[in-house]
C-alpha atoms as a PDB file:
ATOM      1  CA  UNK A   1       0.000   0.000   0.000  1.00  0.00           C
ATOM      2  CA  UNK A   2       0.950   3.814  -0.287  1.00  0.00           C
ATOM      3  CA  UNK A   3       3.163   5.313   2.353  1.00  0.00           C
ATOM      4  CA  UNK A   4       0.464   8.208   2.277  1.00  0.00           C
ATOM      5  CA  UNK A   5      -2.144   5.590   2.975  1.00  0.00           C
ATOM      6  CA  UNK A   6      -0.725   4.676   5.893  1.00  0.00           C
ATOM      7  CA  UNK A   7       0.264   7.966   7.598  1.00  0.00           C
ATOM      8  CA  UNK A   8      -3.433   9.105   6.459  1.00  0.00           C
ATOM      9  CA  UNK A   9      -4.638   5.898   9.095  1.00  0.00           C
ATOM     10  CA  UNK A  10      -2.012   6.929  11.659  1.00  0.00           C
ATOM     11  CA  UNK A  11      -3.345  10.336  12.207  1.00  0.00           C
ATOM     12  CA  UNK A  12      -6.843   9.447  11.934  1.00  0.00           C
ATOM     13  CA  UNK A  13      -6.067   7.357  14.685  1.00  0.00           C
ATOM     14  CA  UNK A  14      -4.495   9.162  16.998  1.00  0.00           C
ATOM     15  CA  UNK A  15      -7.166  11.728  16.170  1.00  0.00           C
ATOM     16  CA  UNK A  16      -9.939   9.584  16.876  1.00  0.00           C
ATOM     17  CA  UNK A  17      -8.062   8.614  20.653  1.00  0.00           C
ATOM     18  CA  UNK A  18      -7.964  12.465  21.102  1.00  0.00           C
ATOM     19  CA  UNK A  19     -11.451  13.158  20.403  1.00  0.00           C
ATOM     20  CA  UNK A  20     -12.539   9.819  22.933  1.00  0.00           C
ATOM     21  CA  UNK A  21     -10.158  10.714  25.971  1.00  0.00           C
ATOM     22  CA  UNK A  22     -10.429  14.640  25.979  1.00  0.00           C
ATOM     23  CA  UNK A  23     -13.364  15.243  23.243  1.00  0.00           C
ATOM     24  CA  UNK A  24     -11.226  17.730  21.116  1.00  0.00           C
ATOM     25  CA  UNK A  25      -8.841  17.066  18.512  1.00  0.00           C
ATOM     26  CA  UNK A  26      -5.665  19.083  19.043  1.00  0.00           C
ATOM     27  CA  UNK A  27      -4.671  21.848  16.815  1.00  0.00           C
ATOM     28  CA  UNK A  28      -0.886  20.510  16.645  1.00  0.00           C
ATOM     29  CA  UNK A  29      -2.650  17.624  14.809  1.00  0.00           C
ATOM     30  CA  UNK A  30      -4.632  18.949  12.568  1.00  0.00           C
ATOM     31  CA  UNK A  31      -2.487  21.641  11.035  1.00  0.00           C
ATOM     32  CA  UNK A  32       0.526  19.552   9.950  1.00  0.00           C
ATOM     33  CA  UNK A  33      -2.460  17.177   8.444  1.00  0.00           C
ATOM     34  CA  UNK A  34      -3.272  19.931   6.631  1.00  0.00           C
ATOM     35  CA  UNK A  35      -0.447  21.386   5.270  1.00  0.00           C
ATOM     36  CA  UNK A  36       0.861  18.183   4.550  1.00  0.00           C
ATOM     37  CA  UNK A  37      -2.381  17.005   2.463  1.00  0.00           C
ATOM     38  CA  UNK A  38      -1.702  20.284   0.419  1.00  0.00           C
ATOM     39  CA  UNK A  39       1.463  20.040  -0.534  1.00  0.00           C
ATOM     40  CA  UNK A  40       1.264  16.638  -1.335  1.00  0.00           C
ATOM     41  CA  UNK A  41      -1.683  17.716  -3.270  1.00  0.00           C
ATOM     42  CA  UNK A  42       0.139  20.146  -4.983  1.00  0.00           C
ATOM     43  CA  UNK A  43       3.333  18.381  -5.131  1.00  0.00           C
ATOM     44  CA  UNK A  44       1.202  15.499  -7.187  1.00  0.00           C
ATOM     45  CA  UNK A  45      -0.823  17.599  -9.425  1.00  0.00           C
ATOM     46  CA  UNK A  46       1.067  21.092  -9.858  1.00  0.00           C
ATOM     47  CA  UNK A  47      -0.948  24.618  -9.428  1.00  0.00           C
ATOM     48  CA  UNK A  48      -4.350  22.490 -10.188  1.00  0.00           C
ATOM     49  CA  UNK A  49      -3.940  20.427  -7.472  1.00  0.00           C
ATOM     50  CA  UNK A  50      -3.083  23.553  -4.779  1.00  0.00           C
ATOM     51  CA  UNK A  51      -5.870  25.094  -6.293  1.00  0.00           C
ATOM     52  CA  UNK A  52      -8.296  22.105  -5.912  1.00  0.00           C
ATOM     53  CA  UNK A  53      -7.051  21.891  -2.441  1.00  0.00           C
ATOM     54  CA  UNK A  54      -7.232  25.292  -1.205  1.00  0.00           C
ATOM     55  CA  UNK A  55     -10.961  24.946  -2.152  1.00  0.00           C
ATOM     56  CA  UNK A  56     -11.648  21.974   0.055  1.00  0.00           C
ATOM     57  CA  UNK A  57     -10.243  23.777   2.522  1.00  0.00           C
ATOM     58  CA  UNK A  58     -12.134  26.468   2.396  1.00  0.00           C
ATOM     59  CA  UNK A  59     -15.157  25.113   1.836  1.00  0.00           C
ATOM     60  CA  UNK A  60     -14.536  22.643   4.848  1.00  0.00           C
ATOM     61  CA  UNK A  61     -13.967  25.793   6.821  1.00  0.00           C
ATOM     62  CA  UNK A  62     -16.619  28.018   5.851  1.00  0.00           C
ATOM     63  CA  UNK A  63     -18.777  24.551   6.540  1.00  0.00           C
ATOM     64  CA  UNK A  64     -17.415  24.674  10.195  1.00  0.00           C
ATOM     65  CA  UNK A  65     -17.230  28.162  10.777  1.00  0.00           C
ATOM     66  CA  UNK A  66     -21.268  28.269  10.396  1.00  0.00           C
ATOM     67  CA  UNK A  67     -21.250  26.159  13.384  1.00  0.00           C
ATOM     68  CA  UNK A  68     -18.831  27.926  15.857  1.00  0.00           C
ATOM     69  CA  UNK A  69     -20.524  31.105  15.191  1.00  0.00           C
ATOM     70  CA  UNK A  70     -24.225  29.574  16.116  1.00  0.00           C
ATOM     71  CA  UNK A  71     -22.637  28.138  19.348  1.00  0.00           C
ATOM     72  CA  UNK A  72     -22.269  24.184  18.291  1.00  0.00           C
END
């Protein structure tokens, strides 16, 4: 299997024993998830795939910024 695969499973993991134990997932986490999913995106597929990825991301945060501003 991919090396990306399984480093995609590891974090998911730990994030998911986070999110049991303390109910949050920690920001020191999710942001080198993050920045590592976009530059591998963009490392992959070039300006196309930065682009592609910078609009999941801010879709996913305009998605979750709807519910921190109503309070859930």
């Amino acid at each position: 299997m991919d090396i990306i695969f399984w480093i995609t499973i590891f974090v998911l993991i730990i994030a998911s024993a986070y999110d049991v134990r303390f109910r949050r997932i920690p920001n020191w986490l999710t942001l080198p998830a993050v920045v590592a999913g976009a530059a591998y995106h963009t490392y992959t597929a070039g300006l196309p795939g930065f682009l592609l990825s910078a609009g999941g991301l801010l879709v996913g945060f305009c998605v979750f910024f709807i519910f921190y501003v109503v309070g859930g």
